[in-house]
PDB file of N, CA and C in Angstrom:
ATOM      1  N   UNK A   1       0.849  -1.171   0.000  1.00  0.00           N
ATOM      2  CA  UNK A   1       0.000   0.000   0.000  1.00  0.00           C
ATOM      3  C   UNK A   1       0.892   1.230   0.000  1.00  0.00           C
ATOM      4  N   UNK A   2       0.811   2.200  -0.868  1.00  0.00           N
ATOM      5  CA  UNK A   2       1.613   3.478  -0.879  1.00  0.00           C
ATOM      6  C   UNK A   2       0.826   4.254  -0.088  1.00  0.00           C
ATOM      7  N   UNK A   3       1.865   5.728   0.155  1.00  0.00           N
ATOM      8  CA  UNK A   3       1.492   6.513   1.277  1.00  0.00           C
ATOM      9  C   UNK A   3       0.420   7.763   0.242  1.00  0.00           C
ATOM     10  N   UNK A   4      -0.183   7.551  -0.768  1.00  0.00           N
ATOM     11  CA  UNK A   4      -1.220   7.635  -1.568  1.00  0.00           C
ATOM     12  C   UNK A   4      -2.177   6.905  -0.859  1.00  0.00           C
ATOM     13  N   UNK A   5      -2.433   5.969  -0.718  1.00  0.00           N
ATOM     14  CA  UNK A   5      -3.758   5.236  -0.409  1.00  0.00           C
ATOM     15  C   UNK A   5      -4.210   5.426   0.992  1.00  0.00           C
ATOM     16  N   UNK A   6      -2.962   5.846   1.791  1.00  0.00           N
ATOM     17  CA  UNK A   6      -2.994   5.787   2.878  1.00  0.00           C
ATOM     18  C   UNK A   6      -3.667   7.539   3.236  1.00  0.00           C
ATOM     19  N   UNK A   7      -3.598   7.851   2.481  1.00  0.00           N
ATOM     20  CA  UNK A   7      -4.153   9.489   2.373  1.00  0.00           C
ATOM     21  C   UNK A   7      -5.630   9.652   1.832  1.00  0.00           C
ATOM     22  N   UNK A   8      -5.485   8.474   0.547  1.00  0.00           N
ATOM     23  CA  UNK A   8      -6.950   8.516   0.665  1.00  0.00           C
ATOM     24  C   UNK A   8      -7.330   7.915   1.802  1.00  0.00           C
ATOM     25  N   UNK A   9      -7.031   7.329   2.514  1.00  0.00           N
ATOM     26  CA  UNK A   9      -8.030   6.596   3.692  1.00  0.00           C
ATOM     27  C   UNK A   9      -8.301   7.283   4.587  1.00  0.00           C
ATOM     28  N   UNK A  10      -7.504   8.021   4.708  1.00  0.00           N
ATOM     29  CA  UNK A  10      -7.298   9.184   6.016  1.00  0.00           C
ATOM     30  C   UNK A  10      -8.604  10.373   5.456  1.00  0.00           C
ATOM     31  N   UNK A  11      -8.755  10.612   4.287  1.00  0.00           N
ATOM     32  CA  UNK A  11      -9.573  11.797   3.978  1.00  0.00           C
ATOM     33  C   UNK A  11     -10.648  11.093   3.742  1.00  0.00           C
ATOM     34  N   UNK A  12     -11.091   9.589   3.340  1.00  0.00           N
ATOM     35  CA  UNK A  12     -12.223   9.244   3.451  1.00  0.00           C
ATOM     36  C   UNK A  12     -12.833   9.188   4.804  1.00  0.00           C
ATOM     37  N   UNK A  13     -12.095   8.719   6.072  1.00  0.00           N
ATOM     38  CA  UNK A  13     -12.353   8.230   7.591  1.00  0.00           C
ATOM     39  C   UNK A  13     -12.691   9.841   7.702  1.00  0.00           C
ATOM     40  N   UNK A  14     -11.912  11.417   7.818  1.00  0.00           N
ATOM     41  CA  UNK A  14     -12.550  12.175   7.827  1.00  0.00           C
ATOM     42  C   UNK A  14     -13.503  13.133   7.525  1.00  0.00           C
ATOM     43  N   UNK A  15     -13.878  12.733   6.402  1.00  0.00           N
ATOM     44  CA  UNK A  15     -14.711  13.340   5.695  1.00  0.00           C
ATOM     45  C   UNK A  15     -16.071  12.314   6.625  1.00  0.00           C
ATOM     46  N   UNK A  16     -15.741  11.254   6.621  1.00  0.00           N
ATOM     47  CA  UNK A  16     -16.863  10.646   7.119  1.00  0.00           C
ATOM     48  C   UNK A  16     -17.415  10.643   8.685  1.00  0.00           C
ATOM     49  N   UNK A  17     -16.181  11.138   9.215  1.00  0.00           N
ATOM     50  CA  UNK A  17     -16.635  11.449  10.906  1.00  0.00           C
ATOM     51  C   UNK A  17     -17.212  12.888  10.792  1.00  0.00           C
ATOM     52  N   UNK A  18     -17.063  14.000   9.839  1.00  0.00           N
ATOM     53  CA  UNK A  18     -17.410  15.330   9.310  1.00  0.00           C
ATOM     54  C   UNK A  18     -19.168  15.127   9.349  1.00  0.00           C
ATOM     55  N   UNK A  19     -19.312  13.862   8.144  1.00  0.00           N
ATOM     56  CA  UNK A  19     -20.569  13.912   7.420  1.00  0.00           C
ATOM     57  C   UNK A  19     -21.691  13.011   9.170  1.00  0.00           C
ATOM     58  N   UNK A  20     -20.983  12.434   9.652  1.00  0.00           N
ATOM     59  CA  UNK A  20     -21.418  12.062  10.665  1.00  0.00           C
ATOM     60  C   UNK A  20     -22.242  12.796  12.085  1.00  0.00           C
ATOM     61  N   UNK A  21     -21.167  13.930  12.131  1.00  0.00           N
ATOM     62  CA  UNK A  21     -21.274  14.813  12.884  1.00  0.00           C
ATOM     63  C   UNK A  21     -22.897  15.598  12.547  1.00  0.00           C
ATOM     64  N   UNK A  22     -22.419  15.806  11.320  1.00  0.00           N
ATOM     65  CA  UNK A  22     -23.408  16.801  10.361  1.00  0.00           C
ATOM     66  C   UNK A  22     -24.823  16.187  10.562  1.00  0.00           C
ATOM     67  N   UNK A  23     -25.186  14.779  10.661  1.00  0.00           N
ATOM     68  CA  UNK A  23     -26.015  13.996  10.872  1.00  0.00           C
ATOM     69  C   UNK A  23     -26.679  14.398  11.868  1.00  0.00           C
ATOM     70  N   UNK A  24     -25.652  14.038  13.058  1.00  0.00           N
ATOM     71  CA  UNK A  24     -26.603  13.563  14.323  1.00  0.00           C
ATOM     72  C   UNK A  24     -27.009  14.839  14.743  1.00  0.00           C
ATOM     73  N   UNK A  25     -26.224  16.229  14.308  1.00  0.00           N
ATOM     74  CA  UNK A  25     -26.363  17.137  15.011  1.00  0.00           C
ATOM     75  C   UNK A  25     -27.543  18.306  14.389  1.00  0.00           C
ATOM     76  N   UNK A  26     -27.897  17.963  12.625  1.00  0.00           N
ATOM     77  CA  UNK A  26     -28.552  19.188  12.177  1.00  0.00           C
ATOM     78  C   UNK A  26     -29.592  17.656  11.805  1.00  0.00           C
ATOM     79  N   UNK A  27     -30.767  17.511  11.965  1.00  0.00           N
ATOM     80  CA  UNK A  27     -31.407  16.635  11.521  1.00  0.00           C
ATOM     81  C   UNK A  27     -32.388  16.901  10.080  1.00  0.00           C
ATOM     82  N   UNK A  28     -31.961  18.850  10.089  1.00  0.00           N
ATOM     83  CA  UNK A  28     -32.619  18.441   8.459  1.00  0.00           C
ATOM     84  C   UNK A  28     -32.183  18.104   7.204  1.00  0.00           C
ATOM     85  N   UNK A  29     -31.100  17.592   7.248  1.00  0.00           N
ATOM     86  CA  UNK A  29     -29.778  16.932   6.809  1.00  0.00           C
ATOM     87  C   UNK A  29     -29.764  15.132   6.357  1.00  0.00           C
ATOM     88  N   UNK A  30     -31.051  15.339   7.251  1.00  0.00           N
ATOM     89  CA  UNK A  30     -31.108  13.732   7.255  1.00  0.00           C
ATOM     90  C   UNK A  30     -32.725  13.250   6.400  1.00  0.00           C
ATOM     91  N   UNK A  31     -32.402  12.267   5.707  1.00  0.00           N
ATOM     92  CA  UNK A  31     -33.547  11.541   5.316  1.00  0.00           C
ATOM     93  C   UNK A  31     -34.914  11.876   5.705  1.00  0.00           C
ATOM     94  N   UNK A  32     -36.312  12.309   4.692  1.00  0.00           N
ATOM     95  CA  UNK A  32     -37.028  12.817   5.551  1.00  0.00           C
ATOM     96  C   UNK A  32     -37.682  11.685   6.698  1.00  0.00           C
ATOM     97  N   UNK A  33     -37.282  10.316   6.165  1.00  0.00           N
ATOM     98  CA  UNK A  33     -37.931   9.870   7.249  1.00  0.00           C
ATOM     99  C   UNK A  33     -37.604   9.244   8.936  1.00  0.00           C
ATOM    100  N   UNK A  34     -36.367   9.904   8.562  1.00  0.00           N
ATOM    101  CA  UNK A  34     -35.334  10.097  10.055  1.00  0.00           C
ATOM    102  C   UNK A  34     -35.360  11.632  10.438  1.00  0.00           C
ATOM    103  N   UNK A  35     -35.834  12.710   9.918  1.00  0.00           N
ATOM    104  CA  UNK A  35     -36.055  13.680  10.067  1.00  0.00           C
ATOM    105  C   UNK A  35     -36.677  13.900  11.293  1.00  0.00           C
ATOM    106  N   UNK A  36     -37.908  13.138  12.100  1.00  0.00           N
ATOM    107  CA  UNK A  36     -38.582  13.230  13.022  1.00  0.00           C
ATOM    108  C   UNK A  36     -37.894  12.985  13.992  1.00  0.00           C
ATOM    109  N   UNK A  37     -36.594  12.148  14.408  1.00  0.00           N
ATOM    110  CA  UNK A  37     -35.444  12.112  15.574  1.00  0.00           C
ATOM    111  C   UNK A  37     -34.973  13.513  15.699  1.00  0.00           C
ATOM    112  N   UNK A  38     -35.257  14.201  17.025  1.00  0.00           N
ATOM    113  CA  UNK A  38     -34.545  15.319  16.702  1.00  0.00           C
ATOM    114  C   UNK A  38     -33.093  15.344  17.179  1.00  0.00           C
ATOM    115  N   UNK A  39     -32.684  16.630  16.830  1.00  0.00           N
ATOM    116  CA  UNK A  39     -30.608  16.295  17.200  1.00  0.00           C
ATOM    117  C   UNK A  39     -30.101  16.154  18.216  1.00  0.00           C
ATOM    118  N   UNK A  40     -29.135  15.507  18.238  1.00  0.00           N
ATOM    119  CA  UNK A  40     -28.536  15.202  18.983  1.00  0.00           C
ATOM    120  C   UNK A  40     -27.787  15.724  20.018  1.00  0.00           C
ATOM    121  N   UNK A  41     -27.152  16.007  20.894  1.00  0.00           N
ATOM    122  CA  UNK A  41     -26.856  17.043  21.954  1.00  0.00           C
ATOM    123  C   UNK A  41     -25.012  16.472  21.327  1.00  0.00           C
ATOM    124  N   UNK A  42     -24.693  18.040  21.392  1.00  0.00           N
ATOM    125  CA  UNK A  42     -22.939  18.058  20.872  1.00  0.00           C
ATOM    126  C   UNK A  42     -22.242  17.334  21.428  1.00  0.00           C
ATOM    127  N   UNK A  43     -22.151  16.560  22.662  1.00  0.00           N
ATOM    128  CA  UNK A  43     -21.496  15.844  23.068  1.00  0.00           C
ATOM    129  C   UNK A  43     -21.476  14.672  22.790  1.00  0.00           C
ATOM    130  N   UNK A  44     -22.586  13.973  22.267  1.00  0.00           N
ATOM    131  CA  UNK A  44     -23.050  13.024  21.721  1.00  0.00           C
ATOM    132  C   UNK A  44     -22.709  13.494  20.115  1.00  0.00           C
ATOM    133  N   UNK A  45     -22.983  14.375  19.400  1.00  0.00           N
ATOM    134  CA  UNK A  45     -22.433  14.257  17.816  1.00  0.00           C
ATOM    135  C   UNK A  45     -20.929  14.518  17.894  1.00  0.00           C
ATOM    136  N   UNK A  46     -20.266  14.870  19.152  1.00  0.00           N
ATOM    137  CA  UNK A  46     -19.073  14.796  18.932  1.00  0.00           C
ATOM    138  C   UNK A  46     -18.470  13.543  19.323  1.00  0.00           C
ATOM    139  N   UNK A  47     -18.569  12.852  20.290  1.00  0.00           N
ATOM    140  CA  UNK A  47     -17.974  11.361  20.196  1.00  0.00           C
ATOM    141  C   UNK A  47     -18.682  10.357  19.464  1.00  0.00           C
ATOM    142  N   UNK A  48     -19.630  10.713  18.731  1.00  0.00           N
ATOM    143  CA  UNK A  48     -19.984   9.768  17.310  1.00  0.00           C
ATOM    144  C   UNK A  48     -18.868   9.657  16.142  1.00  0.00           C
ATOM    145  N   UNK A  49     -18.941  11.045  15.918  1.00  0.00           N
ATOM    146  CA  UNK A  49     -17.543  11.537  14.866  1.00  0.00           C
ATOM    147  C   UNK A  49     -16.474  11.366  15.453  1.00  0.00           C
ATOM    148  N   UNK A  50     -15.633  11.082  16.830  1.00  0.00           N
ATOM    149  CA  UNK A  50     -14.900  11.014  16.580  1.00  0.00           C
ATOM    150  C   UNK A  50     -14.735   9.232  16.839  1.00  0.00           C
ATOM    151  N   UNK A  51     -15.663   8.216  17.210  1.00  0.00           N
ATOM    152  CA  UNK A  51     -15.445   7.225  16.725  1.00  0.00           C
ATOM    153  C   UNK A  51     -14.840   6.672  15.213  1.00  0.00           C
ATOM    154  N   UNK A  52     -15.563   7.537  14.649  1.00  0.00           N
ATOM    155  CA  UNK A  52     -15.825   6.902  13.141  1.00  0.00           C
ATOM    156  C   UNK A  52     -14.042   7.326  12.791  1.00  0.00           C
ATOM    157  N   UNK A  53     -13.484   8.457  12.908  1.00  0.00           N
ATOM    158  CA  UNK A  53     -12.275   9.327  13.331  1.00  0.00           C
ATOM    159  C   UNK A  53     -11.359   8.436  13.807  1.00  0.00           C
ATOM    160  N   UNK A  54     -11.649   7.453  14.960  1.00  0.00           N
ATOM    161  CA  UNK A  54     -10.716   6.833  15.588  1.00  0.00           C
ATOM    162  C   UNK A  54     -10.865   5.726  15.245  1.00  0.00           C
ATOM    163  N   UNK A  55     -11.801   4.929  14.522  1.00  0.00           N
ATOM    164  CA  UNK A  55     -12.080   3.902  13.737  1.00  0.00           C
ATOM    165  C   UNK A  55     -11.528   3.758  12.354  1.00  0.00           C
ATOM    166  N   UNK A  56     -11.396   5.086  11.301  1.00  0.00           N
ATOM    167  CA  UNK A  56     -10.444   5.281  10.330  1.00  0.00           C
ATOM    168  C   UNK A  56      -9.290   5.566  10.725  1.00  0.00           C
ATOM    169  N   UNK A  57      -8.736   5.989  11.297  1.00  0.00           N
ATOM    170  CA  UNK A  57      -7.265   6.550  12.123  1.00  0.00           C
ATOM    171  C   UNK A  57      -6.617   4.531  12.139  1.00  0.00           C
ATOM    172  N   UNK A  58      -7.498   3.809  13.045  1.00  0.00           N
ATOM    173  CA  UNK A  58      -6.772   2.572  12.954  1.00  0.00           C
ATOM    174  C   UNK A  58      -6.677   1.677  11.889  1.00  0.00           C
ATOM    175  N   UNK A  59      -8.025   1.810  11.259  1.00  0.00           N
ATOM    176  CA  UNK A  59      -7.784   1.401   9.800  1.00  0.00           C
ATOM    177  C   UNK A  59      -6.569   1.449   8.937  1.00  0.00           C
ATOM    178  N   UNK A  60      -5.885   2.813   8.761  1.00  0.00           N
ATOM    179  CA  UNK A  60      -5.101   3.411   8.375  1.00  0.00           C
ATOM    180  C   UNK A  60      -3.819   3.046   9.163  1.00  0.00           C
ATOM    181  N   UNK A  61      -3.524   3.026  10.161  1.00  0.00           N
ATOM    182  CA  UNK A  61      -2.561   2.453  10.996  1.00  0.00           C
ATOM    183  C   UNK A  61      -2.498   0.948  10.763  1.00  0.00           C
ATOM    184  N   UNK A  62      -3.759   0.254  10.719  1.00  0.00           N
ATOM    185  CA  UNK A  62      -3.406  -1.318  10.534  1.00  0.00           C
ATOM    186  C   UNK A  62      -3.034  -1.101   9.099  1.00  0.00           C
ATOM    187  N   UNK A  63      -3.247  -0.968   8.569  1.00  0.00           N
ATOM    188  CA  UNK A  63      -2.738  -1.043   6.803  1.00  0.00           C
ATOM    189  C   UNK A  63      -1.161  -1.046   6.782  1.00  0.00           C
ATOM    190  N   UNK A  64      -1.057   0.364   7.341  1.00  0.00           N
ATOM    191  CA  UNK A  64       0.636   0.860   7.442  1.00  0.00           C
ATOM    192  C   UNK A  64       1.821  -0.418   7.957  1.00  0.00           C
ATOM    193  N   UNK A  65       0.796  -0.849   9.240  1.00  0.00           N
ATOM    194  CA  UNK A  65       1.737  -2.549   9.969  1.00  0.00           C
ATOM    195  C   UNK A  65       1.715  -3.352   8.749  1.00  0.00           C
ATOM    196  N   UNK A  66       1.086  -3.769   8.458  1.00  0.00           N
ATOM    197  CA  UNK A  66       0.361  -5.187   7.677  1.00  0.00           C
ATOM    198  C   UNK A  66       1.730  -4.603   6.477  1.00  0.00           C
ATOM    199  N   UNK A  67       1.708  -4.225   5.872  1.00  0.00           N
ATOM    200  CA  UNK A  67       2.454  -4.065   4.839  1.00  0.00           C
ATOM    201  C   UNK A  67       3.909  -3.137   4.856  1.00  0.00           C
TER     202      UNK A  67
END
């Protein structure tokens, strides 16, 4: 794996703890028929995102070992 792929992975994992955030926290953002959950309290859309964050972060780290 080159340190290319490893960049895309890194900007996909954040873009996706971003789009995550964006979710839990603005709900008209979301599907209208999840629309009726209302948002989420920041502390809660912030350790959602940064799961997903620390879930790509190791992704990206296991890749780097492995190869």
């Amino acid at each position: 794996m080159t340190d290319a792929d490893q960049v895309l992975l890194a900007l996909i994992g954040s873009g996706s703890s971003f789009v995550t955030f964006c979710l839990m926290r603005f709900p008209q953002t979301r599907r209208p028929q999840f629309q009726q959950y209302g948002q989420f309290s920041l502390i809660a859309s912030f350790f959602g995102a940064l799961t997903i964050l620390l879930i790509s972060a190791l992704t990206v780290y296991a890749q780097a070992v492995w190869h």
